[in-house]
Protein backbone atom coordinates (compact mmCIF):
# COMPACT_ATOMS: atom_id res chain seq x y z
CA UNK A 1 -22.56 33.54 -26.43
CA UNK A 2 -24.34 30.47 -27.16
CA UNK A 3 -25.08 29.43 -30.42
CA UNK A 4 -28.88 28.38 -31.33
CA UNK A 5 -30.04 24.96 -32.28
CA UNK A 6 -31.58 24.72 -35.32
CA UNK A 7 -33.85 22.71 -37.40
CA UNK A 8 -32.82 21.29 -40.88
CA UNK A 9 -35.02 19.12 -43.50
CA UNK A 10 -32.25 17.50 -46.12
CA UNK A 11 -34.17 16.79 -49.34
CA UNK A 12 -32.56 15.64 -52.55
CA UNK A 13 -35.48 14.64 -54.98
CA UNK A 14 -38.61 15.54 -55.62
CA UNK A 15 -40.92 13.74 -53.15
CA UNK A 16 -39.21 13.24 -50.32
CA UNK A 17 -41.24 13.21 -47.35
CA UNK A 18 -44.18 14.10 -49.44
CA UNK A 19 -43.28 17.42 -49.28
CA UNK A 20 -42.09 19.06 -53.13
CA UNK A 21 -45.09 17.16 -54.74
CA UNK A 22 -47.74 18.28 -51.94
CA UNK A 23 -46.80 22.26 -50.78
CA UNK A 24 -48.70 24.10 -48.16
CA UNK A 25 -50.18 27.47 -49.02
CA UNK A 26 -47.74 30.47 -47.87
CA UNK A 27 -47.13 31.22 -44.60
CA UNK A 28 -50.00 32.18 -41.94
CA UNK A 29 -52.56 30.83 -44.78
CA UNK A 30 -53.02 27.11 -44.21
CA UNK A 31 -56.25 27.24 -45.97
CA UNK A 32 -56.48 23.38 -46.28
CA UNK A 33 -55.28 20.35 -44.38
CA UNK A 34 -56.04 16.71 -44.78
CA UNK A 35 -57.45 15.08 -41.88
CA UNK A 36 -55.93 12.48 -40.10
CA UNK A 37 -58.18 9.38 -39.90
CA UNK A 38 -57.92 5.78 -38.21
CA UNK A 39 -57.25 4.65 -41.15
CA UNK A 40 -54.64 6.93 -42.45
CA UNK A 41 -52.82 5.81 -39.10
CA UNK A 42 -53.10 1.96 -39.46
CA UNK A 43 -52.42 2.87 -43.20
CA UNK A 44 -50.18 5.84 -43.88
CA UNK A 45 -49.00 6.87 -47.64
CA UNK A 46 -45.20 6.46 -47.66
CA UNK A 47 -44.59 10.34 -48.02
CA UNK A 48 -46.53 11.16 -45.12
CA UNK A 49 -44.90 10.79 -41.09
CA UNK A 50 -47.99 10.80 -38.63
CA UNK A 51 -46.65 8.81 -35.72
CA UNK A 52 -43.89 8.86 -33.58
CA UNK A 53 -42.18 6.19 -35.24
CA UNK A 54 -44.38 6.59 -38.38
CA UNK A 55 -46.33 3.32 -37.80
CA UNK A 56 -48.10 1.92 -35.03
CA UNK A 57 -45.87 -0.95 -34.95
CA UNK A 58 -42.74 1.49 -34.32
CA UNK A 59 -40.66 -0.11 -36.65
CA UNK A 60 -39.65 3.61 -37.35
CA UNK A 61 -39.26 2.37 -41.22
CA UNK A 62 -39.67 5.10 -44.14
CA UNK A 63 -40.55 3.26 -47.41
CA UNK A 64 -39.29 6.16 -49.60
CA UNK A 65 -36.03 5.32 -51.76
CA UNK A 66 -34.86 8.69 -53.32
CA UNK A 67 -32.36 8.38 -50.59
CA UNK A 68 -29.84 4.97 -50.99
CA UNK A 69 -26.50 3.88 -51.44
CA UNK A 70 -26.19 5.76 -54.50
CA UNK A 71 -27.68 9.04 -54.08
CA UNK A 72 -26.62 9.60 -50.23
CA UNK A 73 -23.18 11.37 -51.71
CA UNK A 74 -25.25 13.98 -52.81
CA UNK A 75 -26.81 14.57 -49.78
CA UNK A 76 -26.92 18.77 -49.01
CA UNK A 77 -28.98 21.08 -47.21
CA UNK A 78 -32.19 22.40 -48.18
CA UNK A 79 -32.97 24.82 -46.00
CA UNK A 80 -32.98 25.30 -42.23
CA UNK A 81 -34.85 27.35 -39.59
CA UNK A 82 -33.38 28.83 -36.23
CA UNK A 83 -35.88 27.60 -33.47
CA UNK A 84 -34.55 29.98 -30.67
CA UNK A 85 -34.33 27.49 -28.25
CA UNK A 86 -31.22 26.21 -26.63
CA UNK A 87 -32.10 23.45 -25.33
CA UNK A 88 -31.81 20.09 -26.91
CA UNK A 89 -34.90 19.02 -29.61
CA UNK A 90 -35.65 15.30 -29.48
CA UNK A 91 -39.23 15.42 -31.30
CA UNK A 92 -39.22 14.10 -35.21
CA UNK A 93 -40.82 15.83 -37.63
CA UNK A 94 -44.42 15.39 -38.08
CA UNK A 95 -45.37 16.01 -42.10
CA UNK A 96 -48.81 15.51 -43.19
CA UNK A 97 -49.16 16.08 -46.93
CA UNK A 98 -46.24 18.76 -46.94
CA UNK A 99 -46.83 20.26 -43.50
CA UNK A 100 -44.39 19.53 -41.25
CA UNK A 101 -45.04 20.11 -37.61
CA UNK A 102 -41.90 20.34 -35.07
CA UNK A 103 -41.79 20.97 -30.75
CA UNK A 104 -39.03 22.77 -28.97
CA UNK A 105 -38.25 22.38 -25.40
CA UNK A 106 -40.34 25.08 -23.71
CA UNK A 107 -43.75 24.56 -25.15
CA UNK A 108 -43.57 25.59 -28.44
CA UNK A 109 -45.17 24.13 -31.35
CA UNK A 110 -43.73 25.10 -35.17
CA UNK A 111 -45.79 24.45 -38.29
CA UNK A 112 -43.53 24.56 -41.43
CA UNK A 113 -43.79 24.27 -44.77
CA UNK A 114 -41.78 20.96 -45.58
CA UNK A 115 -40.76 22.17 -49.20
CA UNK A 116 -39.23 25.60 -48.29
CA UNK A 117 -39.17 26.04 -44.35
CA UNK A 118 -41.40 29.07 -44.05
CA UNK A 119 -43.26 29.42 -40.92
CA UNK A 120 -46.70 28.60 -41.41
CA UNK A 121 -47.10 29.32 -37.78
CA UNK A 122 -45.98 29.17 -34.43
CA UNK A 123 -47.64 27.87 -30.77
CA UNK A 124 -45.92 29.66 -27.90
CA UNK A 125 -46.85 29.61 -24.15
CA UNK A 126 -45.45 30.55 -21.09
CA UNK A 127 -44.15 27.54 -18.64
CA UNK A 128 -45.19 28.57 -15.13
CA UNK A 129 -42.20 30.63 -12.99
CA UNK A 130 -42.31 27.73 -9.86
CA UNK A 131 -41.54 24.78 -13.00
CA UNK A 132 -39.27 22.50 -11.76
CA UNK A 133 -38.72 19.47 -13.56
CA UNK A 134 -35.11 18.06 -15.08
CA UNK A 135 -36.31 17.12 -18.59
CA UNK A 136 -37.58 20.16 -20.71
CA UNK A 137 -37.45 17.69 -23.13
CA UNK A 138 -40.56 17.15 -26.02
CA UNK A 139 -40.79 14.31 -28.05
CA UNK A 140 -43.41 15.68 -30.64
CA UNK A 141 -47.32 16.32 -31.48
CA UNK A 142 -50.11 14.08 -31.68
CA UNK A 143 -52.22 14.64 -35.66
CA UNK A 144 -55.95 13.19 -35.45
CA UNK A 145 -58.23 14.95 -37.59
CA UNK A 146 -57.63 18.45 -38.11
CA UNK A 147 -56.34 18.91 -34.62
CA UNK A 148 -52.35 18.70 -33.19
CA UNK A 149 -52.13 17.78 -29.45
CA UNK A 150 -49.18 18.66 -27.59
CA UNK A 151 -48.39 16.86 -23.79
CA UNK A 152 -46.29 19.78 -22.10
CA UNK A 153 -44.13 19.71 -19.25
CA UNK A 154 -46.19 21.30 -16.44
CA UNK A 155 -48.68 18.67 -17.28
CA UNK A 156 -50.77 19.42 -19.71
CA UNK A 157 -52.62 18.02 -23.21
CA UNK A 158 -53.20 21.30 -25.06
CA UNK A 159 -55.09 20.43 -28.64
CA UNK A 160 -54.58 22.99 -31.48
CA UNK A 161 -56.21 23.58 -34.54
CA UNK A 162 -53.85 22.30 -37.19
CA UNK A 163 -54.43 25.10 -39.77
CA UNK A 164 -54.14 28.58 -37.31
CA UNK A 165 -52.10 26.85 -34.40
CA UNK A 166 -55.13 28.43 -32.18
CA UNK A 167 -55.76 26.59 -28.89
CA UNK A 168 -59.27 24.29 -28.93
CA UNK A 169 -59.00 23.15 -25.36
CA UNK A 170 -56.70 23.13 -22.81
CA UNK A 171 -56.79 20.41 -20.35
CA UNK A 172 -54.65 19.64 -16.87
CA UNK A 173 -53.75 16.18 -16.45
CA UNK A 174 -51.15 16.48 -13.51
CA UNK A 175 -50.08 18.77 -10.76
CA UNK A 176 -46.71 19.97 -12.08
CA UNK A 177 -46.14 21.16 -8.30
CA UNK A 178 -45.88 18.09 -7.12
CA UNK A 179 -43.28 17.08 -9.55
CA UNK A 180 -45.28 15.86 -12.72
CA UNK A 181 -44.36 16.25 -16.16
CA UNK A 182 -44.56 15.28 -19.34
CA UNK A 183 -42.02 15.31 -22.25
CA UNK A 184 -43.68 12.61 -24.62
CA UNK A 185 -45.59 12.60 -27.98
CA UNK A 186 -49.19 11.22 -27.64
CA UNK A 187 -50.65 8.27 -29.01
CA UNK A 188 -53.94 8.27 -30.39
CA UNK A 189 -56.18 5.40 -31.30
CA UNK A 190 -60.07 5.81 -31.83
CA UNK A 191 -60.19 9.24 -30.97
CA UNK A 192 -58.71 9.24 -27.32
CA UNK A 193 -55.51 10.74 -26.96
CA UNK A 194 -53.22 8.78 -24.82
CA UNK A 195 -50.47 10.44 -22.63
CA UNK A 196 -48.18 8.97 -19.79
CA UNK A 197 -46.96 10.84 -16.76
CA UNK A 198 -43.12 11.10 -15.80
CA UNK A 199 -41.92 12.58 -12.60
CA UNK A 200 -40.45 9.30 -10.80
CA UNK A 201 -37.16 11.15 -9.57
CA UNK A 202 -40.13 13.07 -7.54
CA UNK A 203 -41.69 10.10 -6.02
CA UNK A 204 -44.10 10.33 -8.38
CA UNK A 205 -46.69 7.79 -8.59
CA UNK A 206 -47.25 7.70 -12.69
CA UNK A 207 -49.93 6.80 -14.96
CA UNK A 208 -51.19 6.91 -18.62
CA UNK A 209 -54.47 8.03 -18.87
CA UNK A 210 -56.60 8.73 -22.30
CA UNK A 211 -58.40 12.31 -23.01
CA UNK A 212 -61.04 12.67 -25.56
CA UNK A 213 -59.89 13.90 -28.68
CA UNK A 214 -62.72 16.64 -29.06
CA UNK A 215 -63.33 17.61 -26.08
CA UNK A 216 -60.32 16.98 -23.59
CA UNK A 217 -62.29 15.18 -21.38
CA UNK A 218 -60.72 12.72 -19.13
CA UNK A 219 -61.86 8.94 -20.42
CA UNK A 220 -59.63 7.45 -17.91
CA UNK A 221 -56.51 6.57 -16.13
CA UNK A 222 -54.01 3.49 -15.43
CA UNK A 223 -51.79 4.23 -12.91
CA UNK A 224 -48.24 2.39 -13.46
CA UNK A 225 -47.70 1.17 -9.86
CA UNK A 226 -50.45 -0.21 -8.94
CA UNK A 227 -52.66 -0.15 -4.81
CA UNK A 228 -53.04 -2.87 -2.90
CA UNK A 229 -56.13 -3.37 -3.51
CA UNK A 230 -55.12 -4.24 -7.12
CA UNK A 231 -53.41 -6.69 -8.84
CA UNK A 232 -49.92 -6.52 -8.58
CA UNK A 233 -50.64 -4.48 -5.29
CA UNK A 234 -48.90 -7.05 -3.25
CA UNK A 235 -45.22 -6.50 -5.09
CA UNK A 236 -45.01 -3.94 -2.96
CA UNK A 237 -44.48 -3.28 1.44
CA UNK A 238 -46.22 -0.66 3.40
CA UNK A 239 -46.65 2.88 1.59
CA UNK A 240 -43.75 2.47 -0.60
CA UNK A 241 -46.25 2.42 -3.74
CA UNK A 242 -47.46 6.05 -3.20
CA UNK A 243 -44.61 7.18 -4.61
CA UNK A 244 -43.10 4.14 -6.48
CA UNK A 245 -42.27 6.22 -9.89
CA UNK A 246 -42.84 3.69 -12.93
CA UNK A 247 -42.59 7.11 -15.29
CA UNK A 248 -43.77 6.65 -19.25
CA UNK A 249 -41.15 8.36 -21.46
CA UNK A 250 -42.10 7.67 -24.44
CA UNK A 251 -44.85 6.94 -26.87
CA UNK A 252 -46.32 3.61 -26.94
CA UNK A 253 -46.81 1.33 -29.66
CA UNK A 254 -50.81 0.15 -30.92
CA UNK A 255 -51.45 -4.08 -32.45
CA UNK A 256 -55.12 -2.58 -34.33
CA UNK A 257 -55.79 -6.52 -34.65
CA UNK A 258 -55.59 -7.13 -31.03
CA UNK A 259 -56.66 -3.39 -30.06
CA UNK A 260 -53.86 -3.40 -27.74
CA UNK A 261 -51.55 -0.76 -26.72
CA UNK A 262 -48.32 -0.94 -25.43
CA UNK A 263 -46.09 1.29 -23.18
CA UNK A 264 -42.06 0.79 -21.79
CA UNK A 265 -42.64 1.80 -18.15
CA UNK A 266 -39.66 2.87 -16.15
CA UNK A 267 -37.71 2.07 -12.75
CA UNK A 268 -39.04 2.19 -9.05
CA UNK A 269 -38.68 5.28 -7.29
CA UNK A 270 -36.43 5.76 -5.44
CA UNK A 271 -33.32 4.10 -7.07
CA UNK A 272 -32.23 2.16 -3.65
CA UNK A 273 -34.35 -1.22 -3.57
CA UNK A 274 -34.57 -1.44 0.14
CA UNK A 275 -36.43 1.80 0.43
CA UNK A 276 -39.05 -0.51 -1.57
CA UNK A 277 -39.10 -4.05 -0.87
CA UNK A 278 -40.69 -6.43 -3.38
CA UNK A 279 -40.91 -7.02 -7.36
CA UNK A 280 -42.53 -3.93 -7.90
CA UNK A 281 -44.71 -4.01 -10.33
CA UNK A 282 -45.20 -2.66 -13.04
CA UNK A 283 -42.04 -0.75 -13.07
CA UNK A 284 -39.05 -1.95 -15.31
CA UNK A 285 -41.93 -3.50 -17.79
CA UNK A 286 -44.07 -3.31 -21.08
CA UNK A 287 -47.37 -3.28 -20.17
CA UNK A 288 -50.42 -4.65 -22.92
CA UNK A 289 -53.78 -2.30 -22.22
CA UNK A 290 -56.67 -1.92 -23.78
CA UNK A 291 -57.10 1.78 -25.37
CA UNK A 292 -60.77 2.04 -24.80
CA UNK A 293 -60.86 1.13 -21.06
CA UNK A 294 -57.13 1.80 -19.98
CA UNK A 295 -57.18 -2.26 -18.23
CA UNK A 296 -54.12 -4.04 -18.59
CA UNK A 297 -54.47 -7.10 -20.07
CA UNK A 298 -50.88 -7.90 -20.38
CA UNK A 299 -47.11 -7.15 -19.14
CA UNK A 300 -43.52 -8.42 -19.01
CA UNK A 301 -41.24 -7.06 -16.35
CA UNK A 302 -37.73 -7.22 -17.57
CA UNK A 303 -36.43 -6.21 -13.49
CA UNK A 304 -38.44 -6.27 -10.14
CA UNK A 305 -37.02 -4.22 -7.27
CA UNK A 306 -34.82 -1.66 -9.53
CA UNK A 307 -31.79 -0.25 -8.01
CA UNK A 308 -29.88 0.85 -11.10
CA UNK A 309 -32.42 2.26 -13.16
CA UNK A 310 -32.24 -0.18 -15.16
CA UNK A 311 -35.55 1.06 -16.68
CA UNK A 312 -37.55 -0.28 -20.10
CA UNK A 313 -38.59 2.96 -20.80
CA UNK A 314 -39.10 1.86 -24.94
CA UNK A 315 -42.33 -0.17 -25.90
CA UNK A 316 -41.29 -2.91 -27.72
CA UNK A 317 -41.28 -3.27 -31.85
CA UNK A 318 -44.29 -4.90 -33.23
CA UNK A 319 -43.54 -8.22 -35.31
CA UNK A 320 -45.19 -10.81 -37.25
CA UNK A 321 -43.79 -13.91 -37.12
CA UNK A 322 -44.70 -17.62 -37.52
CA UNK A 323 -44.84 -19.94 -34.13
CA UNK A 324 -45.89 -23.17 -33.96
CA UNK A 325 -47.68 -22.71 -37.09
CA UNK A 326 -49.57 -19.88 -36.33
């Protein structure tokens, strides 16, 4: 029989992650949440985890210290809660002021309380019977305001109310028939929810595209390989572009300053490079767009004409630094 996966939080002083010093109410009674804000985002308190890599910049850096050198000997268990899925869990733990919200493969969504591990509650949904996709794979929720946005694999953007785990809207973004998916977290910035589209193995042509935060509404959509009647349209011969892959994996970084976003976009589809002749962009590349309009502005491709999937599938790390005196 096969053993389940489950989750663990390891906490060894009071504080860490914001969770001892900041505990939900009991299970099933989340009777108050702190909103997430643009500025909590560009500015989040060091026991809180709201983005993928906590920070826009996805340096991925936790400023707590409980944990160092010293104290990592007496590292133990807390607690730990059996998730029922098999399947491997990639997402990280979101925790906003001592909630902690985790995904499973297979569409579910698990609100915890960070302290203890009860069940707060739990989002479940049935994947459709004709699914076929190789990656049940989910990398995590969205938080903006008092709403938690999950991209699912038939793809979907489903936004839930944070406290009761209820669906607010429901929205289709792709036609999982035609081999779409999605198994990242999204990004948001300014209230639109930003998502990217994988699929490439399918001949999938993919995008990102932005949804409105309260209503679901489609704001718009970037494809990732682009026609020929746009730029970069002319790195790629004949049709091969309708189904050049270039999926989006995972969550993009955000430069506030510049109000840029950027996203690792992955290899041409498919893998042999003579089925589609030319540099190819924008697959194998980080591409710079702007959140509010979904116009690249930017990119660097790191390998035209893919053969070994050599993919950048990562956006790049944020960093100050001084050049030329600036």
């Amino acid at each position: 029989m096969r053993q389940q996966y489950k989750l663990g939080l390891l906490a060894f002083t009071a504080g860490i992650l914001g969770c001892l010093s900041a505990q939900p109410a009991p299970a099933d009674e989340l009777s108050s949440y702190a909103p997430v804000t643009q500025q909590r985002l560009e500015n989040p308190e060091v026991g809180n985890w709201l983005l993928y890599r906590r920070t826009y910049d996805g340096h991925g850096f936790s400023p707590l210290h409980q944990i160092n050198t010293d104290t990592v000997k007496d590292v133990v268990p807390m607690w730990t809660f059996a998730t029922g899925v098999v399947e491997g869990h990639e997402a990280p733990p979101m925790v906003n002021n001592g909630v902690m919200f985790v995904t499973t493969p297979g569409m579910q969504v698990l609100a915890l309380n960070a302290a203890t591990g009860d069940l707060i509650w739990r989002y479940k949904e049935s994947l459709p019977a004709d699914l076929f996709q190789l990656h049940p794979t989910n990398r995590g929720v969205a938080l903006w305001g008092d709403k938690v946005y999950l991209a699912t694999v038939d793809a979907r953007l489903i936004a839930l109310d944070a406290k009761t785990g209820k669906e607010v809207w429901n929205t289709k973004v792709g036609d999982y028939q035609h081999g779409e998916y999605m198994t990242l977290e999204p990004l948001v910035v300014h209230g639109k929810v930003m998502v990217g589209s994988s699929g490439g193995e399918f001949g999938v042509r993919a995008y990102i595209a932005a949804l409105d935060a309260d209503t679901g509404k489609e704001l718009w959509r970037t494809y990732t390989v682009p026609s020929p009647d746009q730029p970069g349209g002319d790195t790629w011969k004949s049709d091969a572009w309708k189904t050049g892959g270039g999926s989006v994996w995972i969550t993009g970084a955000y430069d506030p300053r510049r109000i840029l976003a950027y996203w690792g976009v992955g290899n041409a589809a498919p893998w042999p490079g003579d089925l589609h002749p030319g540099d190819n962009l924008y697959t194998s590349s980080t591409v710079a767009l702007n959140p509010d309009t979904g116009k690249i502005q930017a990119f660097h491709q790191y390998h035209w004409n893919d053969s070994w999937d050599w993919d950048e599938i990562r956006p790049p790390l944020l960093i100050n630094m001084q050049h030329n005196g600036r």
